[in-house]
N, C-alpha and C. Protein backbone atom coordinates (compact mmCIF):
# COMPACT_ATOMS: atom_id res chain seq x y z
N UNK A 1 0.84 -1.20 0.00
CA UNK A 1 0.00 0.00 0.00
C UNK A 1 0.88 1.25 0.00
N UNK A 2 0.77 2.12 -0.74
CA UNK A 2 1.11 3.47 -0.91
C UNK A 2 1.14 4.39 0.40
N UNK A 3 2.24 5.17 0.64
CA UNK A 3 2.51 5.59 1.88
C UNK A 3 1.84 6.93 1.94
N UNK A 4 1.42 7.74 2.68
CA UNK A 4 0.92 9.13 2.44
C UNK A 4 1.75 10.09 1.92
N UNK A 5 3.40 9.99 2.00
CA UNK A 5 3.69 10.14 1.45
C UNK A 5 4.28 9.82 0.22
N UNK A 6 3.74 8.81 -0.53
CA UNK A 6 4.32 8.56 -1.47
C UNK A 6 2.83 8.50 -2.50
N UNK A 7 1.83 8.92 -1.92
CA UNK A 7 0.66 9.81 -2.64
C UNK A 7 0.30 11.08 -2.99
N UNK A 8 1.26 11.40 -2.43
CA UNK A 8 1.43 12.96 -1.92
C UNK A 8 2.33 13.38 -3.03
N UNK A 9 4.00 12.11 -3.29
CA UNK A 9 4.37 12.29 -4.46
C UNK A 9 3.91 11.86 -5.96
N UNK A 10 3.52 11.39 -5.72
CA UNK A 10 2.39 10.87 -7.22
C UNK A 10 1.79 12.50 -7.76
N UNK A 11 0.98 13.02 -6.33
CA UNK A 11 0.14 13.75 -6.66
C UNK A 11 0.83 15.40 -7.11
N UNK A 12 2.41 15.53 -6.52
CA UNK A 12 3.27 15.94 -7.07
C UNK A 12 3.45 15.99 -8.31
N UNK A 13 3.75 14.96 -8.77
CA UNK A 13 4.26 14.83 -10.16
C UNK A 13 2.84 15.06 -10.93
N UNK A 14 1.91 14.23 -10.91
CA UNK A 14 0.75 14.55 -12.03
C UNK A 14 0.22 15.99 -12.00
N UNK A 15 0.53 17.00 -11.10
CA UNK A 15 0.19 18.27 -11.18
C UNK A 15 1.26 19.22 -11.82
N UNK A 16 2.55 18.67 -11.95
CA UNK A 16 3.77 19.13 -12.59
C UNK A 16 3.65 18.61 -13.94
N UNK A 17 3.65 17.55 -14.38
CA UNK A 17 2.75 17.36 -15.71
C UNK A 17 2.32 17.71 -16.47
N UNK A 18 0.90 17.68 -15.80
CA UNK A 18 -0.20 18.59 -15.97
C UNK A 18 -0.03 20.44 -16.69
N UNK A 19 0.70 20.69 -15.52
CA UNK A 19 1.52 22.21 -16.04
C UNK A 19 2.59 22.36 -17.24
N UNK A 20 3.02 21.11 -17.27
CA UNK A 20 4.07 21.16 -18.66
C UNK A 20 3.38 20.76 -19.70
N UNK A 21 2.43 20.06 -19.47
CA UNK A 21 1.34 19.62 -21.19
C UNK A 21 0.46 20.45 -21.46
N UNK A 22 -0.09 21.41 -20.07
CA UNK A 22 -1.19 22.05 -20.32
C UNK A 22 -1.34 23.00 -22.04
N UNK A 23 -2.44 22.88 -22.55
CA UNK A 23 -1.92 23.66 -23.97
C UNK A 23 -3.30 24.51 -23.53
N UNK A 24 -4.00 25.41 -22.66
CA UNK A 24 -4.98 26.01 -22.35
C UNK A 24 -4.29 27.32 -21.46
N UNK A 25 -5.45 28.23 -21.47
CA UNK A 25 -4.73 29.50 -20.80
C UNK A 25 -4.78 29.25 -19.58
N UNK A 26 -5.41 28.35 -18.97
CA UNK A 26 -5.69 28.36 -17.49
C UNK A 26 -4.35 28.70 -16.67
N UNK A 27 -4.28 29.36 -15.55
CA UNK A 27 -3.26 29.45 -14.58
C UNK A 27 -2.85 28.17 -13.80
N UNK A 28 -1.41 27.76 -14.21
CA UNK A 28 -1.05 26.49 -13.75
C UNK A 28 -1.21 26.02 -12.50
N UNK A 29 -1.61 27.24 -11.69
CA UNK A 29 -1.76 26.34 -10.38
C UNK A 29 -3.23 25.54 -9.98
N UNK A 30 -3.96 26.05 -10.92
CA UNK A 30 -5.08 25.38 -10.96
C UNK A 30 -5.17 24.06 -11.68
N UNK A 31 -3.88 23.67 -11.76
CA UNK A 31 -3.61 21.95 -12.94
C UNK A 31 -4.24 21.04 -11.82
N UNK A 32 -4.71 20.91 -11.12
CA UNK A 32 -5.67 20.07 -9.84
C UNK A 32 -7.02 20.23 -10.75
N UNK A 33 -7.46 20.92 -11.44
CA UNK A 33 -8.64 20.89 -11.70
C UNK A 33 -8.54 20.05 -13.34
N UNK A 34 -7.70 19.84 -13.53
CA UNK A 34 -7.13 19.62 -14.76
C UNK A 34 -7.29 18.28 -14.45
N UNK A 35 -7.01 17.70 -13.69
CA UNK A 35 -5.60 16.03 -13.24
C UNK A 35 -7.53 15.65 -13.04
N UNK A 36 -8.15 15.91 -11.89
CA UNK A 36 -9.64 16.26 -11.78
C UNK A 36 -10.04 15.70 -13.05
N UNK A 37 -10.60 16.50 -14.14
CA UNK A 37 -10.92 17.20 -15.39
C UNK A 37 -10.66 15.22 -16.19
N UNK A 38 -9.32 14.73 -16.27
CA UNK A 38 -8.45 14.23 -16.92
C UNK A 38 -9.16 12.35 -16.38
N UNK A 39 -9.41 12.38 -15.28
CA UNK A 39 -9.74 11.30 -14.17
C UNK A 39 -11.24 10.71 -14.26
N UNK A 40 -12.12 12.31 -14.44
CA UNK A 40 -13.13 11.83 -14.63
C UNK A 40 -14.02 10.39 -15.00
N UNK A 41 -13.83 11.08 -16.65
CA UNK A 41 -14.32 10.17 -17.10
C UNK A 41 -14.24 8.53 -17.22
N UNK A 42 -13.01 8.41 -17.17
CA UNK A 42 -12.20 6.55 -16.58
C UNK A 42 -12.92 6.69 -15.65
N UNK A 43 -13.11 7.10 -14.15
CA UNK A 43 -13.35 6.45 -13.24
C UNK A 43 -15.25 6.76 -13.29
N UNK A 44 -15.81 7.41 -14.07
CA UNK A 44 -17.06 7.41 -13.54
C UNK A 44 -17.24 6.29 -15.03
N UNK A 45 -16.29 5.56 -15.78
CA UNK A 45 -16.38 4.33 -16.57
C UNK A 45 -16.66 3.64 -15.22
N UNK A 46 -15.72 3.73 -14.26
CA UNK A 46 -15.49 2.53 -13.21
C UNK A 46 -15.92 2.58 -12.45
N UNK A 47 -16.51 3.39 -11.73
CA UNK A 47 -17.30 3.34 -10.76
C UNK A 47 -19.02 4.39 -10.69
N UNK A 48 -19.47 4.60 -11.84
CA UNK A 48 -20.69 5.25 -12.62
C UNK A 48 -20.52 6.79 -11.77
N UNK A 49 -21.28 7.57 -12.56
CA UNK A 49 -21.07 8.69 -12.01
C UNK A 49 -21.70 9.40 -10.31
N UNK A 50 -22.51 8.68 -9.76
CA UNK A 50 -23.05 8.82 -8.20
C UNK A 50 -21.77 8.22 -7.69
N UNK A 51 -21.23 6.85 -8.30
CA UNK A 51 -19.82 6.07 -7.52
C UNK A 51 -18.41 7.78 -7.46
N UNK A 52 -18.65 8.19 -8.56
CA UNK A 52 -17.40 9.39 -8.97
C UNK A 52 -17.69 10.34 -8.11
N UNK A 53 -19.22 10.96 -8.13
CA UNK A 53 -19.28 11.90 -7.29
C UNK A 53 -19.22 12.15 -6.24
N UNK A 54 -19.44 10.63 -5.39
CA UNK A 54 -19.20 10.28 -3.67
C UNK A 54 -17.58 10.41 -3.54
N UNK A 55 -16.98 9.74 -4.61
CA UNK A 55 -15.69 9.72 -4.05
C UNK A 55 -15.06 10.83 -4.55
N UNK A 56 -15.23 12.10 -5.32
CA UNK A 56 -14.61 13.26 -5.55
C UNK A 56 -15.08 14.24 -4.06
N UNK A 57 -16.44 14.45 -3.80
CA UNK A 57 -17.02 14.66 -2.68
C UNK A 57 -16.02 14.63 -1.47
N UNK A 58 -15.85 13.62 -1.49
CA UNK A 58 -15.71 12.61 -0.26
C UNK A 58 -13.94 13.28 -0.09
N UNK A 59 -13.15 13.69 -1.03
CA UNK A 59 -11.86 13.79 -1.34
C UNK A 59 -12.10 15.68 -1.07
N UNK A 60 -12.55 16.18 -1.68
CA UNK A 60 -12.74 17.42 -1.59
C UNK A 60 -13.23 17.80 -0.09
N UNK A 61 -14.05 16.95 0.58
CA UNK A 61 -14.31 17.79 2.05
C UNK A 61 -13.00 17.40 3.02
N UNK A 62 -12.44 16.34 2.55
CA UNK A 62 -10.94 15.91 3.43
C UNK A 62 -10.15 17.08 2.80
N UNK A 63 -10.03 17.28 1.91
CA UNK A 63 -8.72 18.23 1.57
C UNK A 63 -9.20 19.61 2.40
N UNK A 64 -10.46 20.21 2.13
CA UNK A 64 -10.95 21.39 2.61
C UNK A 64 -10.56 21.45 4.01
N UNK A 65 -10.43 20.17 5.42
CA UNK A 65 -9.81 20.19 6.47
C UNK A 65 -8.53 21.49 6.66
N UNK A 66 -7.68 20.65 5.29
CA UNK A 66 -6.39 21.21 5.14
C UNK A 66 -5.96 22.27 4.35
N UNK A 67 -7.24 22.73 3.79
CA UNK A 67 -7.40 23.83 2.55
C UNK A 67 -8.58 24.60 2.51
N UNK A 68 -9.22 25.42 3.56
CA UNK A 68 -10.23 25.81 3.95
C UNK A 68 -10.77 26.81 3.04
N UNK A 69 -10.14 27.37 2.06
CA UNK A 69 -10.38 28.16 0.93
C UNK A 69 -10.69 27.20 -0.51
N UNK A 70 -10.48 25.35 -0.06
CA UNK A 70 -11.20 25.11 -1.00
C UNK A 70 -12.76 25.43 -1.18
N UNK A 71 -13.68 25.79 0.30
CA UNK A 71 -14.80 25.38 0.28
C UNK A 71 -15.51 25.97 -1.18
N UNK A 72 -15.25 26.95 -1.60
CA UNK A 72 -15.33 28.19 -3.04
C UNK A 72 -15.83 26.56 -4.13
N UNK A 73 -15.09 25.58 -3.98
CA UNK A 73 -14.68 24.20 -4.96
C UNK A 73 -15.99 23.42 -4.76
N UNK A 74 -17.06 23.26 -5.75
CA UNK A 74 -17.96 22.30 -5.59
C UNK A 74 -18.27 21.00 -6.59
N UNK A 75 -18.34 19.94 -6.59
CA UNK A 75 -18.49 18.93 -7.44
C UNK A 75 -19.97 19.41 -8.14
N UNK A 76 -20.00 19.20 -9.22
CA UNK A 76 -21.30 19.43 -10.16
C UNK A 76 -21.81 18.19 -10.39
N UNK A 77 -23.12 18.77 -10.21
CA UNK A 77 -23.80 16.99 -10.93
C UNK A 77 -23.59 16.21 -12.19
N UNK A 78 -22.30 17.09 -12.84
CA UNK A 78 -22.03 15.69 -14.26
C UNK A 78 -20.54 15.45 -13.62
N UNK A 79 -20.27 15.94 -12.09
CA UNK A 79 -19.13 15.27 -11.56
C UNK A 79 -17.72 15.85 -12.14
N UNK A 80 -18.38 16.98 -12.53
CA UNK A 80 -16.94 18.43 -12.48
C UNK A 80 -16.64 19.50 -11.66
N UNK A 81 -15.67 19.72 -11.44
CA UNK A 81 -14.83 20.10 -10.39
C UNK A 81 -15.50 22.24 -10.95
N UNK A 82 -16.49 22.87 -9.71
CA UNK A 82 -16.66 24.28 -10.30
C UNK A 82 -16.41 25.22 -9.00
N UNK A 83 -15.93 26.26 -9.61
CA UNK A 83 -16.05 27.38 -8.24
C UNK A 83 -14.86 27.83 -8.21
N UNK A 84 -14.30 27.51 -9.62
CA UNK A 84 -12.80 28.14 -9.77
C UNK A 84 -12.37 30.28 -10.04
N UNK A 85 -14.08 30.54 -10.89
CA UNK A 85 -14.05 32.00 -10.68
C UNK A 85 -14.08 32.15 -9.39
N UNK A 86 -14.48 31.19 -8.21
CA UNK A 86 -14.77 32.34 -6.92
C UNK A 86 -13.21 32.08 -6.27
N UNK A 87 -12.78 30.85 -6.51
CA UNK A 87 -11.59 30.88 -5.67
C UNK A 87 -10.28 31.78 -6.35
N UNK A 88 -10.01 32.37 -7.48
CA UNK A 88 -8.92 33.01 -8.60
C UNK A 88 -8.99 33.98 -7.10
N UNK A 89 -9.53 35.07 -6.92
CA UNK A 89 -9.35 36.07 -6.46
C UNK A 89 -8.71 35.70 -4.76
N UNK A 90 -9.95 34.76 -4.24
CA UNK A 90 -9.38 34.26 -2.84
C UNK A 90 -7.89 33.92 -2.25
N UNK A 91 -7.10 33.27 -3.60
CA UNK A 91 -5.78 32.90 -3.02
C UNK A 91 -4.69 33.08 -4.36
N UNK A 92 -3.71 33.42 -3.83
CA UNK A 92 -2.18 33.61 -4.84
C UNK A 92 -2.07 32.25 -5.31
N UNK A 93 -1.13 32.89 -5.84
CA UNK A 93 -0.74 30.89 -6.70
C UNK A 93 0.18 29.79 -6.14
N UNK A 94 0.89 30.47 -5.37
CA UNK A 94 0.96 29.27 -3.87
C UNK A 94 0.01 28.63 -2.89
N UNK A 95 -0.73 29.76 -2.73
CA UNK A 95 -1.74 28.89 -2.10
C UNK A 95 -2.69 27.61 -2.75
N UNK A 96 -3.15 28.07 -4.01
CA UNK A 96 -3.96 27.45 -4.93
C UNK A 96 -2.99 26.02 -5.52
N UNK A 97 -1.81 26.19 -5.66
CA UNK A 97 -1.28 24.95 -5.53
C UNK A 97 -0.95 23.84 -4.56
N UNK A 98 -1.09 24.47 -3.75
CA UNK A 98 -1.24 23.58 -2.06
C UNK A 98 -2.18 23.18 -2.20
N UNK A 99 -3.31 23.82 -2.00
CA UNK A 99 -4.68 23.24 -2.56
C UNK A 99 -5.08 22.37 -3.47
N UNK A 100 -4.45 22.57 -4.18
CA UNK A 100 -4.43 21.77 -5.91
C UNK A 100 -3.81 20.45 -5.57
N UNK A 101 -2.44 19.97 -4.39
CA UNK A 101 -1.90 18.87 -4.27
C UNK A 101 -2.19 18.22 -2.96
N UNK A 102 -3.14 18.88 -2.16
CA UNK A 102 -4.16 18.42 -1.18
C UNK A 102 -5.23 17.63 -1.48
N UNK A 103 -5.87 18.15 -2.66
CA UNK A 103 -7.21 17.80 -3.39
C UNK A 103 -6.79 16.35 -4.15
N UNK A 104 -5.52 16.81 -4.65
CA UNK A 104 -5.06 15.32 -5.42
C UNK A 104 -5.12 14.56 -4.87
N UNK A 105 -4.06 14.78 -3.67
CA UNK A 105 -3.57 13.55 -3.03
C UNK A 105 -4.50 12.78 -2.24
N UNK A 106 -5.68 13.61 -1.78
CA UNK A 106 -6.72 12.73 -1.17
C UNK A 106 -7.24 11.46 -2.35
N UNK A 107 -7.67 12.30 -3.25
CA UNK A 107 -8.57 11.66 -4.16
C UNK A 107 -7.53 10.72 -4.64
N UNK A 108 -6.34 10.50 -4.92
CA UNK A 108 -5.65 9.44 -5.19
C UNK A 108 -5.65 8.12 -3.48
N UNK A 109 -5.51 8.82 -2.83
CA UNK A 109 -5.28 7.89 -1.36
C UNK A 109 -7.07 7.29 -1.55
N UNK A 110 -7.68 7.86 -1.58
CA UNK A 110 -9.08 7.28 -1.43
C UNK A 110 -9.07 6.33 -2.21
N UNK A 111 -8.37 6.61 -3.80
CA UNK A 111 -9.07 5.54 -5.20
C UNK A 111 -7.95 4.18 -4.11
N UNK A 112 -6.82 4.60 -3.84
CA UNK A 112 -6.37 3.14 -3.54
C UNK A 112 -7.00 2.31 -2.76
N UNK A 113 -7.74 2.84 -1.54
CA UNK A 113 -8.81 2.37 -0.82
C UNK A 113 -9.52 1.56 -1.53
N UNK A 114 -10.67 1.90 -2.04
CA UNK A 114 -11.76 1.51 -2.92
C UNK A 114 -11.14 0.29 -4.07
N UNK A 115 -10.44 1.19 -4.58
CA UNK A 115 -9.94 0.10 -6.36
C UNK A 115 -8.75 -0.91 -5.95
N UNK A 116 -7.74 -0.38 -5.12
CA UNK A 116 -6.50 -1.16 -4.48
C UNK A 116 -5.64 -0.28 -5.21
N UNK A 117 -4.24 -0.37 -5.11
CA UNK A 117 -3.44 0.28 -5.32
C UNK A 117 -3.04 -0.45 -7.42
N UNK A 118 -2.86 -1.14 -7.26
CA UNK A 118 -2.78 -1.83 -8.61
C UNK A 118 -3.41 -1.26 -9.62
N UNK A 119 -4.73 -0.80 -9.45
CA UNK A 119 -5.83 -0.36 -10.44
C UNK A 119 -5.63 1.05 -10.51
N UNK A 120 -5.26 1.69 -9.49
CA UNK A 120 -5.77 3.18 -8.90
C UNK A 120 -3.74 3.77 -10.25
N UNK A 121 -2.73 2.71 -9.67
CA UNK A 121 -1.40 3.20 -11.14
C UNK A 121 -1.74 2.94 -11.96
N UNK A 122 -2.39 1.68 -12.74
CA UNK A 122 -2.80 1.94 -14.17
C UNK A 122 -3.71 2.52 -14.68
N UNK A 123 -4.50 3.43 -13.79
CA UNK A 123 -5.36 4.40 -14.11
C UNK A 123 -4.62 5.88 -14.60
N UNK A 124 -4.10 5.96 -13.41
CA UNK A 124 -3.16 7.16 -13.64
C UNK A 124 -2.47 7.11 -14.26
N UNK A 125 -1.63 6.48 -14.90
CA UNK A 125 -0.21 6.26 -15.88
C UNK A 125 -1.37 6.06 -17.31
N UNK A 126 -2.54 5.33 -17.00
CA UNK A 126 -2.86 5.19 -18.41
C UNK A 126 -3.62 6.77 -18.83
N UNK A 127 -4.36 7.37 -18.28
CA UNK A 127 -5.22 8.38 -18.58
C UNK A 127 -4.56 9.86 -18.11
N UNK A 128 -3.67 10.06 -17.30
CA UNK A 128 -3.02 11.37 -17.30
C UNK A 128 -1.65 11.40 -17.55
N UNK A 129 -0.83 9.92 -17.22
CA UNK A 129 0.62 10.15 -18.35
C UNK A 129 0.77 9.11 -18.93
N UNK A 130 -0.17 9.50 -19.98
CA UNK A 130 0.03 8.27 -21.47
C UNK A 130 1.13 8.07 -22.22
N UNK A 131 1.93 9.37 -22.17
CA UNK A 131 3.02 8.97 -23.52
C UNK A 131 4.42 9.38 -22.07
N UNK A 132 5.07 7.94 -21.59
CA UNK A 132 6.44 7.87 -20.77
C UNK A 132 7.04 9.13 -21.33
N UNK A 133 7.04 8.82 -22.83
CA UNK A 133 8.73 9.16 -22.86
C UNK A 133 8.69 11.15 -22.99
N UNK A 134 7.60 11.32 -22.28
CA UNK A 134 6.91 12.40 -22.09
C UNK A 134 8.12 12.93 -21.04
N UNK A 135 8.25 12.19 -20.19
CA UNK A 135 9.23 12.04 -18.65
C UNK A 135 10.32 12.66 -18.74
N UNK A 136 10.99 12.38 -20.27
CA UNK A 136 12.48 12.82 -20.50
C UNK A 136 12.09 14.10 -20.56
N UNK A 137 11.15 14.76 -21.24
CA UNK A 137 11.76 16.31 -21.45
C UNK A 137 11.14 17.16 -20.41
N UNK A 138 11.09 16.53 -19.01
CA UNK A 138 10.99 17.45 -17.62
C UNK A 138 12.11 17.63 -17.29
N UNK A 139 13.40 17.35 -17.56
CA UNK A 139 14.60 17.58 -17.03
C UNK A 139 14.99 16.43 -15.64
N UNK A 140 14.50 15.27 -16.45
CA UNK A 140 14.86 13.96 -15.76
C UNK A 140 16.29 13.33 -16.21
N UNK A 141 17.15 13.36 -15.19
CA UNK A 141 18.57 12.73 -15.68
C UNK A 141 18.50 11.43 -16.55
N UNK A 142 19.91 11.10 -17.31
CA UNK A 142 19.66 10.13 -17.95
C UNK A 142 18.98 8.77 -17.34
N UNK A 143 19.80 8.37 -16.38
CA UNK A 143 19.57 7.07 -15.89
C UNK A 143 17.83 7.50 -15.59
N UNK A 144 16.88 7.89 -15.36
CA UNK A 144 15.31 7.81 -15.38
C UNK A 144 14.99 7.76 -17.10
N UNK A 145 15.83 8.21 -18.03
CA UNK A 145 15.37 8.13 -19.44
C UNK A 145 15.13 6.81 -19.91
N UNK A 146 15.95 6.18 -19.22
CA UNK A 146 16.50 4.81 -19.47
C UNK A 146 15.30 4.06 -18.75
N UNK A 147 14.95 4.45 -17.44
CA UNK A 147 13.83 3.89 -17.27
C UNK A 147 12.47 3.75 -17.79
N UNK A 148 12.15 4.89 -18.68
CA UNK A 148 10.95 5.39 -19.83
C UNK A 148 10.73 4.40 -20.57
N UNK A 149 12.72 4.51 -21.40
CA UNK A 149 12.33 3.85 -22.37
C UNK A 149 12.45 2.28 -22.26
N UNK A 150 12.43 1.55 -21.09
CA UNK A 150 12.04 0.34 -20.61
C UNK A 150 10.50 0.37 -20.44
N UNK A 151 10.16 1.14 -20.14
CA UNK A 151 8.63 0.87 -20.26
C UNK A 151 7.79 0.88 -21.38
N UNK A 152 8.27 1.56 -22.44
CA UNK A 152 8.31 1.40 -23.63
C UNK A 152 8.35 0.16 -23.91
N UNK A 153 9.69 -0.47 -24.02
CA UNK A 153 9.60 -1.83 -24.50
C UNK A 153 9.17 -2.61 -23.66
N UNK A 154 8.44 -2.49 -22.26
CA UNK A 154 7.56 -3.89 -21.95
C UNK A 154 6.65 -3.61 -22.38
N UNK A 155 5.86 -2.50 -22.72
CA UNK A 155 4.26 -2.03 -23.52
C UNK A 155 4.73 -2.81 -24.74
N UNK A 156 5.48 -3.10 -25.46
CA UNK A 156 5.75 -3.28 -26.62
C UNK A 156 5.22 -5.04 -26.61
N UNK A 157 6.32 -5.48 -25.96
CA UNK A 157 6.38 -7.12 -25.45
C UNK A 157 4.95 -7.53 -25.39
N UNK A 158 4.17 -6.76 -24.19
CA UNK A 158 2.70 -7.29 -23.82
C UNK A 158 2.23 -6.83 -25.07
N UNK A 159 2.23 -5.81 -25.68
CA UNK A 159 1.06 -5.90 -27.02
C UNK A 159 1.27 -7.22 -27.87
N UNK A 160 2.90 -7.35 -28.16
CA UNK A 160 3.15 -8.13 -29.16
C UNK A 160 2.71 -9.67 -28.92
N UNK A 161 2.76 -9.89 -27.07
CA UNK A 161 1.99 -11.03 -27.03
C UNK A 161 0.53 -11.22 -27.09
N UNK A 162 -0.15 -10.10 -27.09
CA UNK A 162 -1.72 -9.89 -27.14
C UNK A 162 -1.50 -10.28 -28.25
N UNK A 163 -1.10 -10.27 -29.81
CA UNK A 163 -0.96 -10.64 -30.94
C UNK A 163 -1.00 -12.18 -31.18
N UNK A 164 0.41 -12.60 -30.26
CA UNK A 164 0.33 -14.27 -30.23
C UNK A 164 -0.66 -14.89 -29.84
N UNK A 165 -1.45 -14.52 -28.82
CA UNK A 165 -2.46 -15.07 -28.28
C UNK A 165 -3.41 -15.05 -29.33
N UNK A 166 -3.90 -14.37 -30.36
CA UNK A 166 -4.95 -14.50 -31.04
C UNK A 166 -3.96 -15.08 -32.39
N UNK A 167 -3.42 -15.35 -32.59
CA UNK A 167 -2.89 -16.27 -33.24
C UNK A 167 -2.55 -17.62 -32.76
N UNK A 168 -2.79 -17.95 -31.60
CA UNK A 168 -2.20 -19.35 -31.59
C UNK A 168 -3.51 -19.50 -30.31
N UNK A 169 -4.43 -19.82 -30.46
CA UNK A 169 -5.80 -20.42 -29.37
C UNK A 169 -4.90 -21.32 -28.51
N UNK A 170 -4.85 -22.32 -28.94
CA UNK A 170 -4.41 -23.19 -27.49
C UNK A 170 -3.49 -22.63 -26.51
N UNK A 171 -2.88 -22.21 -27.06
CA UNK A 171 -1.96 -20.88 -25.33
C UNK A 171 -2.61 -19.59 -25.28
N UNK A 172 -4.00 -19.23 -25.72
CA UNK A 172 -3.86 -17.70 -25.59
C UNK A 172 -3.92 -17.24 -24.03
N UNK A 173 -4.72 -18.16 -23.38
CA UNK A 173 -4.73 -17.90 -21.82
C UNK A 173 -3.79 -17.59 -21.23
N UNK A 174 -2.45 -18.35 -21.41
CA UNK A 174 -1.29 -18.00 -21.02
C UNK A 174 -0.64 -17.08 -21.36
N UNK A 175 -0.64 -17.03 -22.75
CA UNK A 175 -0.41 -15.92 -23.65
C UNK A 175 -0.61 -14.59 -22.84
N UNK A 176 -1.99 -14.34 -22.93
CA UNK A 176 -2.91 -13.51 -22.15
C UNK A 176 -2.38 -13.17 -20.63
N UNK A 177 -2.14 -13.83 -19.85
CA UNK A 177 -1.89 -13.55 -18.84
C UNK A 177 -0.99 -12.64 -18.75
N UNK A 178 0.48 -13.89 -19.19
CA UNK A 178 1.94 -13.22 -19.14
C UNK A 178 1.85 -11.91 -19.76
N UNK A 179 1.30 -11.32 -20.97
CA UNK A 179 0.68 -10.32 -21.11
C UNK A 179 0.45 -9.25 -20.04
N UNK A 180 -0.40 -9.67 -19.60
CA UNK A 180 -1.36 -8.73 -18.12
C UNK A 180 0.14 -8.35 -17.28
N UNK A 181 0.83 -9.53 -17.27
CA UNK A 181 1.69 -9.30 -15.70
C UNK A 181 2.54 -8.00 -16.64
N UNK A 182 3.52 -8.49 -17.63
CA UNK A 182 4.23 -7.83 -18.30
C UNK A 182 3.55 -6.02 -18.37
N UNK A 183 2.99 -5.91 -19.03
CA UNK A 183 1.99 -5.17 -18.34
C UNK A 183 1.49 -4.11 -17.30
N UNK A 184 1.44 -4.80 -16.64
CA UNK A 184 1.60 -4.70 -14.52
C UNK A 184 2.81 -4.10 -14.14
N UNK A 185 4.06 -4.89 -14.93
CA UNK A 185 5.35 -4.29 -14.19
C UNK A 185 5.79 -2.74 -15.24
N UNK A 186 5.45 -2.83 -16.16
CA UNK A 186 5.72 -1.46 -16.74
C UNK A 186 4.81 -0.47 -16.47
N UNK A 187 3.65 -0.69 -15.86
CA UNK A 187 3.38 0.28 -15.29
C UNK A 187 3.63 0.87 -13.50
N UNK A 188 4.15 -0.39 -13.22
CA UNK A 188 5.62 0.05 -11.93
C UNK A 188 6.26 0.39 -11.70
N UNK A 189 6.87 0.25 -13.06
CA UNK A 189 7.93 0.68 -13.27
C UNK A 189 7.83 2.35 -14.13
N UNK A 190 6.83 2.32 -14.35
CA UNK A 190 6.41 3.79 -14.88
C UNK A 190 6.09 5.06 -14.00
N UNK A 191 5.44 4.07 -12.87
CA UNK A 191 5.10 5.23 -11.62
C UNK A 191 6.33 5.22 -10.70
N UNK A 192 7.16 4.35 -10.75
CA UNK A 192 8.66 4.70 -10.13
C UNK A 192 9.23 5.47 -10.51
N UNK A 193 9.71 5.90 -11.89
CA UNK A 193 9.93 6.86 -12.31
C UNK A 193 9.22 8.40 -12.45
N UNK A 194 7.95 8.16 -12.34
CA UNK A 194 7.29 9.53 -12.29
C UNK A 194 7.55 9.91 -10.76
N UNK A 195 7.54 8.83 -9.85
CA UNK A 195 7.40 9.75 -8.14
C UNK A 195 9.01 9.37 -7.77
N UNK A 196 10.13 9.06 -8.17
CA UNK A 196 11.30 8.87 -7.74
C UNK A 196 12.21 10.17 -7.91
N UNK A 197 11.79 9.95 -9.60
CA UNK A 197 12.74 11.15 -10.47
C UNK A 197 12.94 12.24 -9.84
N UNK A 198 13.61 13.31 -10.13
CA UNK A 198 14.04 14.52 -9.39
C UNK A 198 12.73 15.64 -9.46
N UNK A 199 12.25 15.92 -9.08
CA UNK A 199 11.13 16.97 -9.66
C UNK A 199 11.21 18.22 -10.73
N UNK A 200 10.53 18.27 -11.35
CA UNK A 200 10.76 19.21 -12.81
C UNK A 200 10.76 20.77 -11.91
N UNK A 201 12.00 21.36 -12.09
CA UNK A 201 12.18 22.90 -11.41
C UNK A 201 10.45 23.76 -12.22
């Protein structure tokens, strides 16, 4: 299980991200509403949208404990994050980023709860950092490049055995599996590198 702090760094990095891909005018410290924004829809796939809105809810009144100027922040009934005109004026952009990695980090600690930790990284690695080799141009030293592009080639491996498997029936199960695991570890190896690496200045 994921340590609080080591949700805390997850929730780090996908908000630093977030700010380096953003291609919108929004003010980067509001990339929490973004990561939010980005999450949605996968998880109200996975858990329907009353399941999304309890647990965004549920993440937003824990952070507000620690971020009392989120209260401005209300979940909408299609389970989007609103109340960002009232909070712009309320707080500088330090504050709003504290806020922004409060809000994360709950709502990531909660999904591990609920989904387990297994489901809750290939969510995140699949739907807010889809393309690794994205990693290198944060100003990640070589030796983490090297880790990218290993994940690269186990995505590669598991597709190429998703291939064998529908070519050859009598092993696809196995096929299939070793697949899944292969799989599994590149995306371990994907979120090691996103919360290890040095943080993007």
């Amino acid at each position: 299980m994921m340590t609080s702090s080591q949700t805390r760094d997850l929730a780090l990095r996908l908000l630093a991200y977030q700010n380096a891909a953003g291609k919108t005018s929004e003010p980067t410290e509001f990339a929490a509403f973004r990561v939010c924004e980005t999450l949605r829809q996968p998880l109200i796939t996975l858990a329907g949208l009353a399941g999304f809105r309890s647990l965004l809810s549920r993440a937003l009144t824990l952070a507000r404990a620690e971020a009392p100027r989120l209260s401005a922040v209300q979940v909408a009934a299609d389970g989007s994050l609103q109340g960002l005109d009232e909070l712009r004026p309320q707080v500088d952009a330090d504050q709003a980023r504290e806020a922004g990695i409060i809000l994360i980090t709950q709502l990531l600690a909660l999904l591990v709860r609920v989904v387990g930790e297994a489901t809750t990284l290939q969510l995140v690695t699949s739907e807010v950092l889809p393309d690794f080799r994205f990693l290198s141009k944060s100003g990640i030293p070589i030796g983490f490049e090297a880790i990218v592009n290993e994940v690269d080639d186990l995505q590669g491996v598991s597709a190429r055995l998703e291939r064998l498997a529908e070519q050859y029936p009598p092993v696809a199960e196995e096929l299939m599996s070793i697949s899944g695991n292969v799989l599994n570890t590149a995306t371990v190896l994907a979120v090691v590198a996103a919360v290890k690496s040095p943080k993007p200045n």
